[in-house]
N, C-alpha and C. Protein backbone atom coordinates (compact mmCIF):
# COMPACT_ATOMS: atom_id res chain seq x y z
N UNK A 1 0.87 -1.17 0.00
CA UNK A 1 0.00 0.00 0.00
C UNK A 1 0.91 1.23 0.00
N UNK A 2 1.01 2.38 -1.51
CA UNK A 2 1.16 3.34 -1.04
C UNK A 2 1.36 4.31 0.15
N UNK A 3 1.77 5.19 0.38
CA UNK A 3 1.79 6.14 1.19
C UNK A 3 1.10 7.11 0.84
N UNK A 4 0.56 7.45 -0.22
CA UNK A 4 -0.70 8.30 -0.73
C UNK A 4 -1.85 7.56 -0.55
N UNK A 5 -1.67 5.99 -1.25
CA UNK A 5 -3.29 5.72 -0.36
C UNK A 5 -3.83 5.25 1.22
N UNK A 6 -2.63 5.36 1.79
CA UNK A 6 -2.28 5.36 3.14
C UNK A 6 -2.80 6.52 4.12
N UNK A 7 -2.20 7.83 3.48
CA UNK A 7 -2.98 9.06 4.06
C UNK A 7 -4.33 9.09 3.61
N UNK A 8 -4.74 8.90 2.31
CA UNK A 8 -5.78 8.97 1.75
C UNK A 8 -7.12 8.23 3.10
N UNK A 9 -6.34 7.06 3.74
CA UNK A 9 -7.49 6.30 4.38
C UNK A 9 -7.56 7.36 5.51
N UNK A 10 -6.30 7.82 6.01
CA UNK A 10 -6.24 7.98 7.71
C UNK A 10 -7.20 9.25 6.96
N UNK A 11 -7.11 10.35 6.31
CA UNK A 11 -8.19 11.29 6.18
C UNK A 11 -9.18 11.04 6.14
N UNK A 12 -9.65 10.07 5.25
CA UNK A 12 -11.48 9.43 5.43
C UNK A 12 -11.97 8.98 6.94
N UNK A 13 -10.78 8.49 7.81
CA UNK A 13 -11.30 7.83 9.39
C UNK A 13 -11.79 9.51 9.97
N UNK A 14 -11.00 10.42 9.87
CA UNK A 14 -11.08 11.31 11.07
C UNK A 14 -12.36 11.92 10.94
N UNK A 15 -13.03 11.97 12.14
CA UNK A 15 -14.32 12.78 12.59
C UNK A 15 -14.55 13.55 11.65
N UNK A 16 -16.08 14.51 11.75
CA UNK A 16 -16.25 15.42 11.08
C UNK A 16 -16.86 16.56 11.96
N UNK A 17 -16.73 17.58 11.95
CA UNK A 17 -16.95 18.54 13.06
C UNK A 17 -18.71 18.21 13.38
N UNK A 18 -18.67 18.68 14.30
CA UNK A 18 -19.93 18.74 15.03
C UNK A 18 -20.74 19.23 14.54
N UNK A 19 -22.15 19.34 14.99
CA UNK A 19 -23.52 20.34 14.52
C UNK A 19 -22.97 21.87 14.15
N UNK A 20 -22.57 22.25 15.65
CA UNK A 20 -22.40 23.30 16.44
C UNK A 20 -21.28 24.33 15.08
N UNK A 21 -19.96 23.03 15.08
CA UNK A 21 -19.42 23.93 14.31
C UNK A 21 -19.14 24.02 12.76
N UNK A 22 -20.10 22.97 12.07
CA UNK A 22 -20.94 22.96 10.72
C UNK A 22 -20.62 24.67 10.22
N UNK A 23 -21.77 25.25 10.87
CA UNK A 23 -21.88 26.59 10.37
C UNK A 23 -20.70 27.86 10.16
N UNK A 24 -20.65 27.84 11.68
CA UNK A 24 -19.42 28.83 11.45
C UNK A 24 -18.26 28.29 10.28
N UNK A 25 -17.59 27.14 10.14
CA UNK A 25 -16.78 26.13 9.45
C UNK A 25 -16.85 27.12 8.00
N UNK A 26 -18.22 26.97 7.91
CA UNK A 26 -18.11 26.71 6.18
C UNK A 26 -18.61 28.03 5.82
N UNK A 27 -18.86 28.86 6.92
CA UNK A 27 -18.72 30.47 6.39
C UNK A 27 -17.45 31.16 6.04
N UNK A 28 -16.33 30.06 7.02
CA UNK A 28 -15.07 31.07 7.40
C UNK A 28 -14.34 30.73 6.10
N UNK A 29 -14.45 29.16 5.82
CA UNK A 29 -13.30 28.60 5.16
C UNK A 29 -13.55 29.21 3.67
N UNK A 30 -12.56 29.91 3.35
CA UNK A 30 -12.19 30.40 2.02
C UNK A 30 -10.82 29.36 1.06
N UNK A 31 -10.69 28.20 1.55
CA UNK A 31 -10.02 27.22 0.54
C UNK A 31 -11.05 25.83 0.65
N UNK A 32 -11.10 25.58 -1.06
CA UNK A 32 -11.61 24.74 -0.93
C UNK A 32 -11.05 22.76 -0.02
N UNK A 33 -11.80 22.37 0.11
CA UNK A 33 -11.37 20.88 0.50
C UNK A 33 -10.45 20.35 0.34
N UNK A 34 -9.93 19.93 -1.25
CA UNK A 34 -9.03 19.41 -2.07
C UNK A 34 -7.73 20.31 -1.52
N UNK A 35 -7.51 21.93 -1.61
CA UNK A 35 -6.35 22.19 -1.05
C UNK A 35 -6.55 22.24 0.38
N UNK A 36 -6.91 22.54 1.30
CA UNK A 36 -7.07 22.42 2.42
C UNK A 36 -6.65 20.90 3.15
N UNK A 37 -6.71 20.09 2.66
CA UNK A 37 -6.16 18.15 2.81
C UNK A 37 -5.39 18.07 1.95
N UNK A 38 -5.44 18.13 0.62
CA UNK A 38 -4.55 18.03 -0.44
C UNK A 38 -2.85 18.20 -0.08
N UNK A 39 -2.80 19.15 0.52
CA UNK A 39 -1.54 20.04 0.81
C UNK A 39 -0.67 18.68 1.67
N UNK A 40 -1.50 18.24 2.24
CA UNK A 40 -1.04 17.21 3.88
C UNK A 40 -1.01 15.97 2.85
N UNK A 41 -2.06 15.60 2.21
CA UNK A 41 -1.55 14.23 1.60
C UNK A 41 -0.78 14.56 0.59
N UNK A 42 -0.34 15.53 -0.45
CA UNK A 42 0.55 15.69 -1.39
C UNK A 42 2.49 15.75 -0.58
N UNK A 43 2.04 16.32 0.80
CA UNK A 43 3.59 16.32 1.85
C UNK A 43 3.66 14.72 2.09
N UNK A 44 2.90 14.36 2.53
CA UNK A 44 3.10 12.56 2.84
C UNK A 44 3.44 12.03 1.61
N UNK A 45 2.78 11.84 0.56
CA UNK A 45 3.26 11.67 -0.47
C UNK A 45 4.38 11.39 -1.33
N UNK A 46 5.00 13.27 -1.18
CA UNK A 46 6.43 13.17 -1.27
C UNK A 46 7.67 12.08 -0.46
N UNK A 47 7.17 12.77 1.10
CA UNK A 47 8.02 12.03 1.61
C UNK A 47 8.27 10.32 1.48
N UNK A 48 7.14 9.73 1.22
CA UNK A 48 7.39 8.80 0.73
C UNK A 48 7.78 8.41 -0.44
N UNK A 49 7.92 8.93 -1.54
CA UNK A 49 8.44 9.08 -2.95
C UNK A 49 9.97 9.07 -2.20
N UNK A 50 10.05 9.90 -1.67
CA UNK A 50 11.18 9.95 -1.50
C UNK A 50 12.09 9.22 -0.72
N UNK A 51 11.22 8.23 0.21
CA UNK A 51 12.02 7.19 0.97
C UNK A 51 12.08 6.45 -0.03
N UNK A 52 11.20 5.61 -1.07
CA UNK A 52 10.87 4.63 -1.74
C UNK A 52 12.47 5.14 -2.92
N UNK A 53 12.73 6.29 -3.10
CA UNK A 53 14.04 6.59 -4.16
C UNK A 53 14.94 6.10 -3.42
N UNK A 54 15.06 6.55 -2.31
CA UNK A 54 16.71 5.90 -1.42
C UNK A 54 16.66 4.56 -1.71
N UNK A 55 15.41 3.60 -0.96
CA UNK A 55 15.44 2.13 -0.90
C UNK A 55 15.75 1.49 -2.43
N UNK A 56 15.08 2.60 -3.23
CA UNK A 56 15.62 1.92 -4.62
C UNK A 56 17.11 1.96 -4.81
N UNK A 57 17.39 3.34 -4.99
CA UNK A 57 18.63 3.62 -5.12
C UNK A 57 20.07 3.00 -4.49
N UNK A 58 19.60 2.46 -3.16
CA UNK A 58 20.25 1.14 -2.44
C UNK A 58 20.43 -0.19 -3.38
N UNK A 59 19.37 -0.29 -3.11
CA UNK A 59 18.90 -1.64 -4.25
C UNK A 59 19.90 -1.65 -5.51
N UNK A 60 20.37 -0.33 -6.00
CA UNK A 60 21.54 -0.25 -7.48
C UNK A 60 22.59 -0.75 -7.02
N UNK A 61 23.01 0.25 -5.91
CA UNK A 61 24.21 0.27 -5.37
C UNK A 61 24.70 -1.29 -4.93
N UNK A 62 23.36 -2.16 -4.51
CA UNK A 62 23.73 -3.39 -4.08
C UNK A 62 24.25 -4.46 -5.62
N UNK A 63 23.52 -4.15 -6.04
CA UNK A 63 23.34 -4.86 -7.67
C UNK A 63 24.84 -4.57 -7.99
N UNK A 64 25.55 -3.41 -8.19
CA UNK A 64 26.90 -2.99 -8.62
C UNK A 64 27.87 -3.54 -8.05
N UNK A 65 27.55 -3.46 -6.28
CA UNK A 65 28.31 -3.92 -5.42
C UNK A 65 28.95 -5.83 -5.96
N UNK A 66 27.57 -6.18 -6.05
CA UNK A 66 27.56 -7.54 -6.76
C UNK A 66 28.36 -7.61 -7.86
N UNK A 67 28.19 -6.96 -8.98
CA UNK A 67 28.77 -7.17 -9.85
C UNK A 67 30.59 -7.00 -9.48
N UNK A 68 31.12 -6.16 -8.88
CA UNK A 68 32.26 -5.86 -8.60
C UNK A 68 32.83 -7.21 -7.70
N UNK A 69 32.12 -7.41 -6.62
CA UNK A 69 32.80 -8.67 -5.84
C UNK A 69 32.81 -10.03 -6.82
N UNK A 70 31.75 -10.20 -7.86
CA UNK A 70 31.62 -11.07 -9.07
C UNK A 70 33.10 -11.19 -9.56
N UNK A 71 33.13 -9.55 -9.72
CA UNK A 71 34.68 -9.46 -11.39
C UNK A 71 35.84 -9.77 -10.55
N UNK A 72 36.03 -9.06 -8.97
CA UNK A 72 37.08 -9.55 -8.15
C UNK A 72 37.51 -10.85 -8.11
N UNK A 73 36.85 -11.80 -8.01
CA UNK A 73 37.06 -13.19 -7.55
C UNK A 73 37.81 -13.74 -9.36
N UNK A 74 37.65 -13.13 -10.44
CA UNK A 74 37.80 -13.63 -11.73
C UNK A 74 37.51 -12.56 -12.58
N UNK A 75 38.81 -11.91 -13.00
CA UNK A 75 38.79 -10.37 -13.72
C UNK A 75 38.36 -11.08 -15.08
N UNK A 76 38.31 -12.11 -16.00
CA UNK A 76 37.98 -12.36 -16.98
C UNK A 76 36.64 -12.38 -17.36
N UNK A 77 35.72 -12.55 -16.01
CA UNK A 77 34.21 -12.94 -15.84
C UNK A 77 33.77 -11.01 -16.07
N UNK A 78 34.73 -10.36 -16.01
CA UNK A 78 34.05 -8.77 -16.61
C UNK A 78 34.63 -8.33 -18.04
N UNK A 79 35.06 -9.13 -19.02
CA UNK A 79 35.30 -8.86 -20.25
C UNK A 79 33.67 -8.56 -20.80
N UNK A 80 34.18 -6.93 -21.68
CA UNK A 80 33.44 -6.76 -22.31
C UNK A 80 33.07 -7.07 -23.76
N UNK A 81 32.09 -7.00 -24.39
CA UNK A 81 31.83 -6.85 -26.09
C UNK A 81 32.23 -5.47 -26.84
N UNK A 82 31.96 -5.65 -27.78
CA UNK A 82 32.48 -4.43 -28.32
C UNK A 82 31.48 -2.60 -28.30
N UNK A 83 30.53 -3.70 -28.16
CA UNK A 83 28.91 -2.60 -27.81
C UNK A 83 29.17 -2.28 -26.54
N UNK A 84 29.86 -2.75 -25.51
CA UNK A 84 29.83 -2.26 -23.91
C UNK A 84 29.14 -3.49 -23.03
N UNK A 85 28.76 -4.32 -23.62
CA UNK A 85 27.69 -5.06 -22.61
C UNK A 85 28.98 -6.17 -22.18
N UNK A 86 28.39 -7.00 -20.99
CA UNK A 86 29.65 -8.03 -20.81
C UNK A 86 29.41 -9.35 -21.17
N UNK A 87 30.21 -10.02 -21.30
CA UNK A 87 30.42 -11.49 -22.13
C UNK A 87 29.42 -12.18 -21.13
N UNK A 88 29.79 -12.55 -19.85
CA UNK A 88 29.76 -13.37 -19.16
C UNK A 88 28.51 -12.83 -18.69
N UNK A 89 27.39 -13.67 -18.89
CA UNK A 89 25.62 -13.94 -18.54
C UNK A 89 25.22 -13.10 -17.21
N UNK A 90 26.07 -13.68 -16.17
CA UNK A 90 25.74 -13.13 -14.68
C UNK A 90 26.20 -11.93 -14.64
N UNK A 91 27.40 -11.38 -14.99
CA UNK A 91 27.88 -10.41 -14.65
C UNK A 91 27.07 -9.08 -15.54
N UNK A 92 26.87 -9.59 -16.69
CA UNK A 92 25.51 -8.95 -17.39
C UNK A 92 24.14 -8.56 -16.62
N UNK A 93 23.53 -9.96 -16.33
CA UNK A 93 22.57 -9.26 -15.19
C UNK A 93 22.65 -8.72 -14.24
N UNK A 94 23.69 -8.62 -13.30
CA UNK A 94 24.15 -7.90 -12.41
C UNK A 94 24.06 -6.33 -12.51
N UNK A 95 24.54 -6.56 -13.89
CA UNK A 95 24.79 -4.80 -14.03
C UNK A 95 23.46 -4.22 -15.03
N UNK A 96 22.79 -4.95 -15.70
CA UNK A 96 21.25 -4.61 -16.05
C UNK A 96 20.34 -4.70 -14.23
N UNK A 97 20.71 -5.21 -13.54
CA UNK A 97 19.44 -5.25 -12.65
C UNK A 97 20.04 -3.14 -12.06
N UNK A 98 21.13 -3.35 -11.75
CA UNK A 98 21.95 -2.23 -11.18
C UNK A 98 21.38 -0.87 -12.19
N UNK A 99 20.83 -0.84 -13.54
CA UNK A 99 20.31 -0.04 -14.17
C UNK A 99 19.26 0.23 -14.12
N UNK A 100 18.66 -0.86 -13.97
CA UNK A 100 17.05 -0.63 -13.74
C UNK A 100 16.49 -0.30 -12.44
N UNK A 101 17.20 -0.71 -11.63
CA UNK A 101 17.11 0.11 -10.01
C UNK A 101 17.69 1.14 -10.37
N UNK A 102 18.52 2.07 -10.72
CA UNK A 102 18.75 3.20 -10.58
C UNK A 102 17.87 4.23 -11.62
N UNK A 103 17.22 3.33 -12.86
CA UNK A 103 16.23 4.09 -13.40
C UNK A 103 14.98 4.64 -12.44
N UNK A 104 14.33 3.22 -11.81
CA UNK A 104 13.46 3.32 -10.85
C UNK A 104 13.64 4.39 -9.85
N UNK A 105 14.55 4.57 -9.04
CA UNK A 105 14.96 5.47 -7.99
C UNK A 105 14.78 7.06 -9.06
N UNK A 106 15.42 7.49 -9.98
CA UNK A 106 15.20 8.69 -10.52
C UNK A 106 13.97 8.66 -10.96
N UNK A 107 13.06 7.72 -10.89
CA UNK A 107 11.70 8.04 -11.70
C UNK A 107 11.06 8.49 -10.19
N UNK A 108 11.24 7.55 -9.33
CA UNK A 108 10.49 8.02 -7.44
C UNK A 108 11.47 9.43 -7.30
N UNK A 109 12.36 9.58 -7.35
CA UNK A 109 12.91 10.93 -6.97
C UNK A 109 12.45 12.27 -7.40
N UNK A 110 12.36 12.11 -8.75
CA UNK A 110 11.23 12.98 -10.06
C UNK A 110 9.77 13.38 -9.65
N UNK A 111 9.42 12.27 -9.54
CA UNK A 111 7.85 12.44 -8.91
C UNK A 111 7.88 12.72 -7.85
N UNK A 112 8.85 12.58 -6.72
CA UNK A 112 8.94 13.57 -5.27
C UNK A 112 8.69 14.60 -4.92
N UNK A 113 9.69 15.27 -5.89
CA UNK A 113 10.18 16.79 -6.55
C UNK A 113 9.25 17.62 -7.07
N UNK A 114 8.14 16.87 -8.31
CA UNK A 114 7.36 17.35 -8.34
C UNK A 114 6.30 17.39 -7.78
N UNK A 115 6.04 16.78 -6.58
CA UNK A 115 4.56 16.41 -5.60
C UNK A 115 5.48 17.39 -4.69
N UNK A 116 6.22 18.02 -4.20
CA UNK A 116 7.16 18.58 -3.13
C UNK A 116 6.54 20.16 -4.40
N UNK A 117 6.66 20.66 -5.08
CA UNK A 117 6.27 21.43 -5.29
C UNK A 117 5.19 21.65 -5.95
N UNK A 118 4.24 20.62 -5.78
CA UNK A 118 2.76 20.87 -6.36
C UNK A 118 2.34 20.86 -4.73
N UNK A 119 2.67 20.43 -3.91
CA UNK A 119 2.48 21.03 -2.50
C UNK A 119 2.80 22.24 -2.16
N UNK A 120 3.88 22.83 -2.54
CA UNK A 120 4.25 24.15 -1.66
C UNK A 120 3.21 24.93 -2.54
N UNK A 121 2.79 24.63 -3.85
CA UNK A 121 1.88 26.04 -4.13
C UNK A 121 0.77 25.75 -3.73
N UNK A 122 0.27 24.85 -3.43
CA UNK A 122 -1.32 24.47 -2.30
C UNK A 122 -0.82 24.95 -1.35
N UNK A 123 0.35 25.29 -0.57
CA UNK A 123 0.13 25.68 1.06
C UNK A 123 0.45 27.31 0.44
N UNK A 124 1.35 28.02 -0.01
CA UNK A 124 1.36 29.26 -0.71
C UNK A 124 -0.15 29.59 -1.14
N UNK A 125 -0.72 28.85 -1.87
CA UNK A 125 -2.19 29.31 -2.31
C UNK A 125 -2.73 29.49 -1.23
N UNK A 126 -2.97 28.90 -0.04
CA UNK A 126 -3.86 28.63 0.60
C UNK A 126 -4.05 29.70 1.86
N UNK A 127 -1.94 30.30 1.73
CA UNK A 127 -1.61 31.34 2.61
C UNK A 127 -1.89 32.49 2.26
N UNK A 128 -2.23 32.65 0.96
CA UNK A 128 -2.38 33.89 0.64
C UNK A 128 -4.21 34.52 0.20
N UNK A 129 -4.81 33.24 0.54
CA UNK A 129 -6.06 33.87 0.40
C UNK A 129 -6.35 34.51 1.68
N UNK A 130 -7.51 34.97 1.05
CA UNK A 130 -8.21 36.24 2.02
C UNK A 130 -8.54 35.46 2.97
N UNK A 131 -8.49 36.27 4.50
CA UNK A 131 -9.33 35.24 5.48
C UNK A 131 -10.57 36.28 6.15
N UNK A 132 -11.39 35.27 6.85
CA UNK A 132 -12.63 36.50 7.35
C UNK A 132 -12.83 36.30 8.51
N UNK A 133 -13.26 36.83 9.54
CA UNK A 133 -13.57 36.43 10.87
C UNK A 133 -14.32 35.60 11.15
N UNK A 134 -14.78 34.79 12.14
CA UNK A 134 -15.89 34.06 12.28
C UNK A 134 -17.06 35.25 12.51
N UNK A 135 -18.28 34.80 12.13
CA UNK A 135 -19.53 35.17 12.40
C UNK A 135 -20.10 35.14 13.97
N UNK A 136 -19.26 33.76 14.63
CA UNK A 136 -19.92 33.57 15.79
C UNK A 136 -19.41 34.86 16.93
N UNK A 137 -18.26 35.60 16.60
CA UNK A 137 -17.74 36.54 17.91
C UNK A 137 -18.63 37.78 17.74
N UNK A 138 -19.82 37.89 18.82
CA UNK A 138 -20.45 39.02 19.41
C UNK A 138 -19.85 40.18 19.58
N UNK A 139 -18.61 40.35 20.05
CA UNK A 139 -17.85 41.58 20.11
C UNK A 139 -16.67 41.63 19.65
N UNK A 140 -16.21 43.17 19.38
CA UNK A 140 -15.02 42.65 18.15
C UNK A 140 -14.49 43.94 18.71
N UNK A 141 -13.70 43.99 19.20
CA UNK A 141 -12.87 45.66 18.83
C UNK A 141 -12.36 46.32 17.96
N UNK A 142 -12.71 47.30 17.99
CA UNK A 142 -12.14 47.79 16.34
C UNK A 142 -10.91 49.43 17.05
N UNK A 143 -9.92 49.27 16.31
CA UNK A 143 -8.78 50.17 16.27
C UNK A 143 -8.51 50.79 14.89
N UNK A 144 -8.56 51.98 15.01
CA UNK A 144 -8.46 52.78 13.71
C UNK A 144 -7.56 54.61 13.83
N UNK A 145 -6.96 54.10 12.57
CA UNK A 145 -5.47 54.59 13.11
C UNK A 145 -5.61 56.01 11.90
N UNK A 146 -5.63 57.14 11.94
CA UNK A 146 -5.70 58.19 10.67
C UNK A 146 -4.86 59.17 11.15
N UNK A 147 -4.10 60.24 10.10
CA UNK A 147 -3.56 61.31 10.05
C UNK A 147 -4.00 61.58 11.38
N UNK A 148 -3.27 61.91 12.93
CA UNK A 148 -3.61 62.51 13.85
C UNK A 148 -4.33 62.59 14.42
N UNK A 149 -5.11 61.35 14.61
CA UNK A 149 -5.75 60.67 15.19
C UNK A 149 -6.42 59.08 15.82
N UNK A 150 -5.99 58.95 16.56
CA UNK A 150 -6.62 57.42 16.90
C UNK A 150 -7.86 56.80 17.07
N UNK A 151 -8.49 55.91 16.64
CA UNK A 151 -9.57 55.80 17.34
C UNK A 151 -9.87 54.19 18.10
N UNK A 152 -10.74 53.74 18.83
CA UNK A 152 -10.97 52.85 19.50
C UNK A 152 -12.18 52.74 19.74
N UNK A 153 -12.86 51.71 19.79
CA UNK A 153 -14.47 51.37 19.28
C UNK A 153 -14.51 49.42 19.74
N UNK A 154 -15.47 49.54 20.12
CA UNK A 154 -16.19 48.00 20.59
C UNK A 154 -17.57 47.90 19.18
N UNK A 155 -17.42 47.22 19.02
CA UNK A 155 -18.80 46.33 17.82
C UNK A 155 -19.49 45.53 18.46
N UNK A 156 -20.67 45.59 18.50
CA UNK A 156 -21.64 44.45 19.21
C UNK A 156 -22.43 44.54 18.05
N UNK A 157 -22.47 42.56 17.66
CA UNK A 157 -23.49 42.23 16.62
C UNK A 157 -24.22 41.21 17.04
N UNK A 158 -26.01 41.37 16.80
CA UNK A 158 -26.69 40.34 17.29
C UNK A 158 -27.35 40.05 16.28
C-alpha cells in the first residue's frame, strides 16, 4: 500500500466537526477541501516518494556492489563486447538489474520533486487567500489609526 493511499485512508477515518461547528466552518473557510487536505496528503506523499528513491537507489548500489565482488574473484568474468555489454551472462545481469534500479529510484525521486512542489503552491495558495472572521464573535474591537488621530471602538453584533 502506497503512502498516498495510506494518508488517503487515515483522512477518510477522522471525525467530522460537530452540529455546532458545521456553520461557522463553512462560512469562514475560504479554501476549498481538495487544497485544504490536499496540501497534507501531497507532503506525505512526497516524503514517501522519497524514501521509496533511497530504498531503490540502495537496491543499485547493491546490484553494482555484486557485480564488482563477481569481477574480483575472476577479472575475466568482466570482459566486455564491443557494444559495452559483458560477455559473461551473470555479470551482465548484475549490471542490467543495477540499471534498472537506478532508473526506478530517478523516476520516485522525479515524482517527489514534483509532488514537493505541487504542495508548496497548495500551502502558498492557501496562505495567501483572504481570510474573514468568524460570524460567531459578538464583540469585536475595532482600532483605527488616521492622520492625527486614533480611534478605539467595541462592535456588538446580534
Amino acid at each position: 500500500m502506497s503512502a498516498a493511499t495510506m494518508a488517503l485512508l487515515l483522512l477518510g477515518a477522522l471525525p467530522g466537526p460537530g452540529l455546532a461547528q458545521v456553520s461557522d466552518t463553512a462560512l469562514n473557510r475560504t479554501s476549498p477541501a481538495l487544497v485544504k487536505y490536499g496540501k497534507w496528503v501531497g507532503l506525505v506523499a512526497a516524503v514517501g516518494m522519497g524514501i521509496k528513491a533511497s530504498d531503490t537507489h540502495h537496491d543499485a548500489d547493491r546490484a553494482y556492489s555484486r557485480l564488482q565482488d563477481y569481477c574480483d574473484l575472476d577479472h575475466t568474468r568482466c570482459n566486455q563486447s564491443s557494444n559495452g555489454s559483458y560477455l559473461d551472462p551473470v555479470a551482465e545481469r548484475y549490471y542490467q538489474s543495477s540499471l534498472r534500479s537506478d532508473r526506478r529510484a530517478r523516476a520516485w525521486l522525479l515524482s517527489g520533486e514534483v509532488t514537493v512542489l505541487a504542495t508548496a503552491g497548495l500551502f502558498v495558495w492557501e496562505l495567501t487567500r483572504p481570510k474573514r472572521p468568524p460570524r460567531n464573535i459578538p464583540f469585536a474591537p475595532e482600532f483605527r489609526v488616521a492622520p492625527g488621530q486614533a480611534r478605539f471602538g467595541l462592535r456588538a453584533t446580534f
